[in-house]
N, C-alpha and C. Protein backbone atom coordinates (compact mmCIF):
# COMPACT_ATOMS: atom_id res chain seq x y z
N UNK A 1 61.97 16.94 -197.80
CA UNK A 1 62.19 17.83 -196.67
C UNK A 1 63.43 17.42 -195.87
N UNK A 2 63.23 15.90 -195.68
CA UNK A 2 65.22 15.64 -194.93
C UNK A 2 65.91 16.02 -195.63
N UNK A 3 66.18 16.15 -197.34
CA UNK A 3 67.42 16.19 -197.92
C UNK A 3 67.68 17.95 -197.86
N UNK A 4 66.84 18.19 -197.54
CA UNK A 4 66.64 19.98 -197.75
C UNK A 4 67.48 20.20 -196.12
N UNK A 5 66.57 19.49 -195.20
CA UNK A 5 67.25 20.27 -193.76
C UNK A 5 68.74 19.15 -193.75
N UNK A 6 69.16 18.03 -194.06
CA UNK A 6 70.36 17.56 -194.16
C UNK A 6 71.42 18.91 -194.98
N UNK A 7 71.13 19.47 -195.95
CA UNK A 7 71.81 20.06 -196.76
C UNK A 7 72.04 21.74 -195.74
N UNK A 8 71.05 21.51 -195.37
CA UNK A 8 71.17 22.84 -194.56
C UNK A 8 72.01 23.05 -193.60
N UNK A 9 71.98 21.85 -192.52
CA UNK A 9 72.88 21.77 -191.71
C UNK A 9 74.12 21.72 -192.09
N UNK A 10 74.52 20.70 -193.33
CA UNK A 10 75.83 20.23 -193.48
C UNK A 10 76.59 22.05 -193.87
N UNK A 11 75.30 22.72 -194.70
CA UNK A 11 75.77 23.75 -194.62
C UNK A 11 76.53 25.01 -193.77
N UNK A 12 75.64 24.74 -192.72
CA UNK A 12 75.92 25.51 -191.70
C UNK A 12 77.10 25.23 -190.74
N UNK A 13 77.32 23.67 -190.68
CA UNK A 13 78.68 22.99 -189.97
C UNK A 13 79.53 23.61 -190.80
N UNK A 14 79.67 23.71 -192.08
CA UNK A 14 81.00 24.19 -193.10
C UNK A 14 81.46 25.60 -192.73
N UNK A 15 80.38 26.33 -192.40
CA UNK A 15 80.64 27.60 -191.99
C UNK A 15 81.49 27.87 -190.80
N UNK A 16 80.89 26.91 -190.06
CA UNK A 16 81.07 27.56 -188.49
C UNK A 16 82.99 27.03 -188.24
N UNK A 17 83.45 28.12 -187.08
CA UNK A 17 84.87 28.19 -187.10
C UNK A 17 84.94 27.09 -185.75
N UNK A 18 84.28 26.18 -185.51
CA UNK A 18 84.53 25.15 -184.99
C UNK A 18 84.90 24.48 -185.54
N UNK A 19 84.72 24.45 -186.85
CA UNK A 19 85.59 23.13 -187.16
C UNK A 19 86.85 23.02 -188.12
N UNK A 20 87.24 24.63 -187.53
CA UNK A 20 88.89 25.08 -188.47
C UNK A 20 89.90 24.53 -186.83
N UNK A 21 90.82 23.62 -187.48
CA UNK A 21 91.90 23.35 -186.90
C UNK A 21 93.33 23.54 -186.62
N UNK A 22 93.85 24.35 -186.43
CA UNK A 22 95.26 24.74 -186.65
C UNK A 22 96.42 23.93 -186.36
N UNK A 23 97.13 24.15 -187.35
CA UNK A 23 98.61 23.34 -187.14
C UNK A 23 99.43 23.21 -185.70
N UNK A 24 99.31 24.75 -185.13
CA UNK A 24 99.73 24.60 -184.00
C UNK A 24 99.03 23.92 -182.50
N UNK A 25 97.45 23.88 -182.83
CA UNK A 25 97.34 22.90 -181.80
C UNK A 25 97.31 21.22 -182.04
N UNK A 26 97.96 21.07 -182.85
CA UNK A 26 98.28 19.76 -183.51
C UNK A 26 99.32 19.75 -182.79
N UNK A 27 100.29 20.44 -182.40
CA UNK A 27 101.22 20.35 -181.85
C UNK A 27 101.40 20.37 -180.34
N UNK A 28 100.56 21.03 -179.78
CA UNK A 28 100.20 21.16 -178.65
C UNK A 28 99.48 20.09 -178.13
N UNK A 29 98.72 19.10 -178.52
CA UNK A 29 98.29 18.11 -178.43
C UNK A 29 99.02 16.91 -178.36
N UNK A 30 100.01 16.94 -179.13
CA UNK A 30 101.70 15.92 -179.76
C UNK A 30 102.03 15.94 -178.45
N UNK A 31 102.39 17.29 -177.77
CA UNK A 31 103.51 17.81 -176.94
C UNK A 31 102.80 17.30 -175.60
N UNK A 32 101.78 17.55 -175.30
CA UNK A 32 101.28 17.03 -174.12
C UNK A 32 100.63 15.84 -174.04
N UNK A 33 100.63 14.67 -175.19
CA UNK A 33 100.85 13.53 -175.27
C UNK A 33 101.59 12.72 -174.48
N UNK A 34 103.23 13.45 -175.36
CA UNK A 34 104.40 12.86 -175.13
C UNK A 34 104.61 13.10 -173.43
N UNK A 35 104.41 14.42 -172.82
CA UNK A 35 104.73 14.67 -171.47
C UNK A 35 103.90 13.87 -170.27
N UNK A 36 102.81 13.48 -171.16
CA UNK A 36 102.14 12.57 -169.95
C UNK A 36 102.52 11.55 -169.97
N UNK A 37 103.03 10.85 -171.35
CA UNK A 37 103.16 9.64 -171.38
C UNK A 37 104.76 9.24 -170.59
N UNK A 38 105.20 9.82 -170.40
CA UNK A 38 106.84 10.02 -169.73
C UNK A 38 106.14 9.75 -168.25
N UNK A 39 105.68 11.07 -167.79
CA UNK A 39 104.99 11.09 -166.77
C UNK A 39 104.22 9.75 -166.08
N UNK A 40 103.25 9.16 -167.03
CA UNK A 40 102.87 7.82 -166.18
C UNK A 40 104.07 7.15 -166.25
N UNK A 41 104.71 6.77 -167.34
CA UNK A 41 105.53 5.50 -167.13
C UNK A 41 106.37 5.68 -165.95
N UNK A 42 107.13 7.02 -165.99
CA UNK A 42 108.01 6.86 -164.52
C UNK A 42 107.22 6.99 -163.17
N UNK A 43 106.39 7.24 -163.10
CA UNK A 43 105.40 7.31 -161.67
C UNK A 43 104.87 6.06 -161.33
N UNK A 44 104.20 5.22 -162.98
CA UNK A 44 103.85 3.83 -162.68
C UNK A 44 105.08 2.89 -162.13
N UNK A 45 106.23 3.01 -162.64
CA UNK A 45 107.38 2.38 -162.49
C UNK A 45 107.82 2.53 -160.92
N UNK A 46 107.95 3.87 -160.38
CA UNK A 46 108.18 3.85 -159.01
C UNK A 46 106.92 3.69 -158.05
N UNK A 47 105.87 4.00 -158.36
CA UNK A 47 105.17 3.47 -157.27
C UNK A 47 104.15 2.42 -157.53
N UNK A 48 103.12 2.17 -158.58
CA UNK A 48 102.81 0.81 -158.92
C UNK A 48 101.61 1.07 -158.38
N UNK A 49 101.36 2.19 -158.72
CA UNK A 49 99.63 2.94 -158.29
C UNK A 49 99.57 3.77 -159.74
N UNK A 50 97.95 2.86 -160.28
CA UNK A 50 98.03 3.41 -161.66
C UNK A 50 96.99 4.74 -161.21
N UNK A 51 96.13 4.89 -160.07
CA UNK A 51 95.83 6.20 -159.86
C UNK A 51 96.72 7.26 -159.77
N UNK A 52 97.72 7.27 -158.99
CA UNK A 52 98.92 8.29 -159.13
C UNK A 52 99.26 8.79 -160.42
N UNK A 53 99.62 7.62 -160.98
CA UNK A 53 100.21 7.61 -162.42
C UNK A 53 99.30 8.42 -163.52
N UNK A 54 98.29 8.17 -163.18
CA UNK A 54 97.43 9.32 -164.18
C UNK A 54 96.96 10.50 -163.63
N UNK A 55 97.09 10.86 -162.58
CA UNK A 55 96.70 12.06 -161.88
C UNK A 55 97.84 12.74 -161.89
N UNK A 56 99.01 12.44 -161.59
CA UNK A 56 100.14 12.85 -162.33
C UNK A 56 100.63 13.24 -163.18
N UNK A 57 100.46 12.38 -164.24
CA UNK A 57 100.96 12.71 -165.89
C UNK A 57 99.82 13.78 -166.39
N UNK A 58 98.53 13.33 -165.82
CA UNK A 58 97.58 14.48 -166.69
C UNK A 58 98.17 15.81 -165.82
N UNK A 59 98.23 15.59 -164.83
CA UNK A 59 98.51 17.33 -163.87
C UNK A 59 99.31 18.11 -164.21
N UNK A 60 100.82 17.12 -164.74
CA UNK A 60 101.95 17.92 -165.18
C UNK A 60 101.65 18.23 -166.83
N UNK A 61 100.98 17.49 -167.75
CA UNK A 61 100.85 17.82 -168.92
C UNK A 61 99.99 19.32 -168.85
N UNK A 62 98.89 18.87 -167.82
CA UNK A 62 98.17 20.49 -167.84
C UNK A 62 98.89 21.44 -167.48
N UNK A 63 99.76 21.38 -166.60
CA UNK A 63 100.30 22.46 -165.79
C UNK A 63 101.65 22.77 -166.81
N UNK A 64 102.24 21.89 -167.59
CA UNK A 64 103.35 22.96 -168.68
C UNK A 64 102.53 23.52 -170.39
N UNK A 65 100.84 22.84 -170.26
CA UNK A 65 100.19 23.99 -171.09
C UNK A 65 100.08 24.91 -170.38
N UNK A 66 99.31 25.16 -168.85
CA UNK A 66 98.76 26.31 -168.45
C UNK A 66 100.29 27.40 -168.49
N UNK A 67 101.00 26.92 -168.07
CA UNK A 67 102.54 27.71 -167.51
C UNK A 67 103.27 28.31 -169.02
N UNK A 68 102.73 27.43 -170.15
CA UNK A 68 103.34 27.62 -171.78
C UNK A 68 102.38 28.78 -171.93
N UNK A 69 101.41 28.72 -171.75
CA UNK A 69 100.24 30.14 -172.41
C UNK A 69 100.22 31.14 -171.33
N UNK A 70 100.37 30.99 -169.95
CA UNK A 70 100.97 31.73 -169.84
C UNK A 70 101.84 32.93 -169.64
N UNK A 71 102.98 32.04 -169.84
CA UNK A 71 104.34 32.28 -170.34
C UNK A 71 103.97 33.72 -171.76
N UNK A 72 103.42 33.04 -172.95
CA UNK A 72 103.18 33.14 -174.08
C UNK A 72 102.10 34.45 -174.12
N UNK A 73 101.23 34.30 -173.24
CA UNK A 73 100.10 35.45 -173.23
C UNK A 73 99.84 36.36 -172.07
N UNK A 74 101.31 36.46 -170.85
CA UNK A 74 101.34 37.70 -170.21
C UNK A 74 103.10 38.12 -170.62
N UNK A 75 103.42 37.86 -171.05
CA UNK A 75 105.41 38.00 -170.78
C UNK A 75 105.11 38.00 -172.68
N UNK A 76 105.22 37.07 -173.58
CA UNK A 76 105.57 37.36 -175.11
C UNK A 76 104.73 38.43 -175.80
N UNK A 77 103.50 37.90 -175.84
CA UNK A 77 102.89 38.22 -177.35
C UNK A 77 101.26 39.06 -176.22
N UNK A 78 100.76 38.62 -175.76
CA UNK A 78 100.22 39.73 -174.60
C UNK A 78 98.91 38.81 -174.85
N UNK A 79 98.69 37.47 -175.74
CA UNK A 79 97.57 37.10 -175.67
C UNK A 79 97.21 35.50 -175.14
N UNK A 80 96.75 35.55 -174.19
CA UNK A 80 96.51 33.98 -173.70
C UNK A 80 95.38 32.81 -174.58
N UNK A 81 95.71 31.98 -175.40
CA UNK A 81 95.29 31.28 -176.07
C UNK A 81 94.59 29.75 -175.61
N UNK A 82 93.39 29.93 -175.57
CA UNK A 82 92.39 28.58 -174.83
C UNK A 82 92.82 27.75 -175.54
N UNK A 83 92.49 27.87 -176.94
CA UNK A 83 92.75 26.29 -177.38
C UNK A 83 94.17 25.83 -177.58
N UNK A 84 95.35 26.26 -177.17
CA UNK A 84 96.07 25.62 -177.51
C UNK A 84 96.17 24.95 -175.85
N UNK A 85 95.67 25.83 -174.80
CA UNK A 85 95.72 25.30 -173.52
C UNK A 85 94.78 24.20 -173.15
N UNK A 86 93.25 23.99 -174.39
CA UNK A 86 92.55 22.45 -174.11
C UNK A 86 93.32 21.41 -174.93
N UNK A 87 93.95 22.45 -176.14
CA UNK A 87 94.89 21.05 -176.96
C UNK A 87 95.81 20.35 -176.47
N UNK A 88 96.43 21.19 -175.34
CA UNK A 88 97.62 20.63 -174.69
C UNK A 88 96.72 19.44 -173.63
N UNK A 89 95.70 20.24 -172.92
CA UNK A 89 95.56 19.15 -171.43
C UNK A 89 94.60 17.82 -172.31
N UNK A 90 94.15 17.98 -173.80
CA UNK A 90 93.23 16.86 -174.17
C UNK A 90 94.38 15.89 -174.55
N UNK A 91 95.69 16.04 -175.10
CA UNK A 91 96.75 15.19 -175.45
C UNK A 91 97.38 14.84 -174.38
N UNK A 92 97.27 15.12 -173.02
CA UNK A 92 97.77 14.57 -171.64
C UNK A 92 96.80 13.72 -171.18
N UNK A 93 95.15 14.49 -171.69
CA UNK A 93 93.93 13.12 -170.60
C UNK A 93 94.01 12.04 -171.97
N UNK A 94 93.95 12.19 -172.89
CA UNK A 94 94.53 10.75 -174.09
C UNK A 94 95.27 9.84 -174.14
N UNK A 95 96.48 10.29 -173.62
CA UNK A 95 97.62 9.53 -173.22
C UNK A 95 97.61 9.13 -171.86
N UNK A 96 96.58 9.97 -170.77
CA UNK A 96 96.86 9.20 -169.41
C UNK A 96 96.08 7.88 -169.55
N UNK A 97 94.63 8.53 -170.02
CA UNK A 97 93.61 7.59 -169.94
C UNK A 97 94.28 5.91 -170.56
N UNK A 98 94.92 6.34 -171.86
CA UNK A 98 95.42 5.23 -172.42
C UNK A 98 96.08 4.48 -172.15
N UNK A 99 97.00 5.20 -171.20
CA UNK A 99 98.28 4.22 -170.43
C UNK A 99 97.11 3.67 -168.93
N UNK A 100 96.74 4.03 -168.53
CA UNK A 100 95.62 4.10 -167.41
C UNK A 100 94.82 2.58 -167.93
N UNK A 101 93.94 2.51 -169.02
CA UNK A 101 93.17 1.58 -169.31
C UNK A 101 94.50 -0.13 -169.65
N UNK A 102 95.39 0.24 -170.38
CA UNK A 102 95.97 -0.94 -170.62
C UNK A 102 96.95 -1.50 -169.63
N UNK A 103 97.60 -0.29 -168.39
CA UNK A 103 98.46 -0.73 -167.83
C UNK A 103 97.89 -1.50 -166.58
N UNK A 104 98.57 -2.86 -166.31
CA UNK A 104 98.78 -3.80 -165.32
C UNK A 104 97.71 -5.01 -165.86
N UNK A 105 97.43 -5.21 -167.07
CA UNK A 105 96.56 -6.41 -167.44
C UNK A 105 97.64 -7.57 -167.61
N UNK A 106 98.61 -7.53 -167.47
CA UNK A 106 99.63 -8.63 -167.63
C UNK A 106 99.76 -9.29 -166.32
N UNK A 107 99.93 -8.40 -165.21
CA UNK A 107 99.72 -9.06 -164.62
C UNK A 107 98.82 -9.43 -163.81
N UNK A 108 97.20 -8.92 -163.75
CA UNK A 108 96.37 -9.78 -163.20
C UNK A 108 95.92 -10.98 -163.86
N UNK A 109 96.20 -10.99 -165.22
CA UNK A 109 96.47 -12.42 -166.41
C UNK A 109 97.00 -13.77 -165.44
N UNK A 110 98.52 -12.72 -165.18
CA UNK A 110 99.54 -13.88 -164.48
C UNK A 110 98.82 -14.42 -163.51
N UNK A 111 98.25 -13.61 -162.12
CA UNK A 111 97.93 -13.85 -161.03
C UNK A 111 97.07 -14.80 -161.46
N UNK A 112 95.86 -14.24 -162.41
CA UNK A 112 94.82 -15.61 -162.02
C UNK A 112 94.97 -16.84 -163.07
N UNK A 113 96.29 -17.16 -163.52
CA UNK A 113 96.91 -18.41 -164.24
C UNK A 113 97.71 -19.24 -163.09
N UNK A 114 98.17 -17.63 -162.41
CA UNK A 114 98.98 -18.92 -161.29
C UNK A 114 97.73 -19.68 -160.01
N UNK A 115 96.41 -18.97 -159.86
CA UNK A 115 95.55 -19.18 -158.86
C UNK A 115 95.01 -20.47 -159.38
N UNK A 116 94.90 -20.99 -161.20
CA UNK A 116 94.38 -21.93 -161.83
C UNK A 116 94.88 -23.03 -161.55
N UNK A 117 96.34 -23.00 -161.62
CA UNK A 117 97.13 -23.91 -161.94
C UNK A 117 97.38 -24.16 -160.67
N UNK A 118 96.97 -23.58 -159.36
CA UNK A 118 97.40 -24.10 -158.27
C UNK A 118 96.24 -24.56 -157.31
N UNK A 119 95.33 -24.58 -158.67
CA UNK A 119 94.19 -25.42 -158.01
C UNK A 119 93.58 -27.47 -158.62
């Protein structure tokens, strides 16, 4: 009876158009990667607030998907497209989160080597 309802399901996942992916939000995902990741580094760099820095980079990555579709689905082609607008803001919260989790461990490292050594 599991291998019957396993087979069933796997069946039914194959069907369903959730899990067709398109080339172009592969790209849209790339693209709002790259724009957040610009985004934290120069925001982390000038102000040295990694909250900014990701509330930032994700805001502007969302805001040149929302402004790209649009652009794309009232002015080009007449149709506004969701997923390329979650593909875009999920490749901005990926890249914020990521720069977000690793940035400034160097130097609270430093700080509490120099607090060691000066004890």
């Amino acid at each position: 009876m599991k291998t019957l309802l396993i087979l069933f399901a796997l069946f039914c996942f194959n069907l369903s158009s959730a899990q067709v992916t398109l080339e172009d939000d592969g790209l849209h995902f790339t693209v709002g990667a790259a724009i957040s990741s610009v985004t934290y580094t120069y925001v982390y760099s000038k102000t040295k607030n990694k909250n900014k820095a990701f509330w930032y980079s994700f805001g502007l990555s969302s805001l040149a998907g929302l402004s790209k579709e649009f652009y794309d689905g009232y002015i080009i082609t007449g149709k506004f497209d969701n997923s390329e607008l979650i593909s875009t803001m999920l490749g901005g919260l990926s890249a914020s989160y990521t720069f977000n989790i690793f940035t400034g461990k160097r130097k609270k490292k430093k700080k509490e080597e120099l607090l060691a050594a000066s004890n």
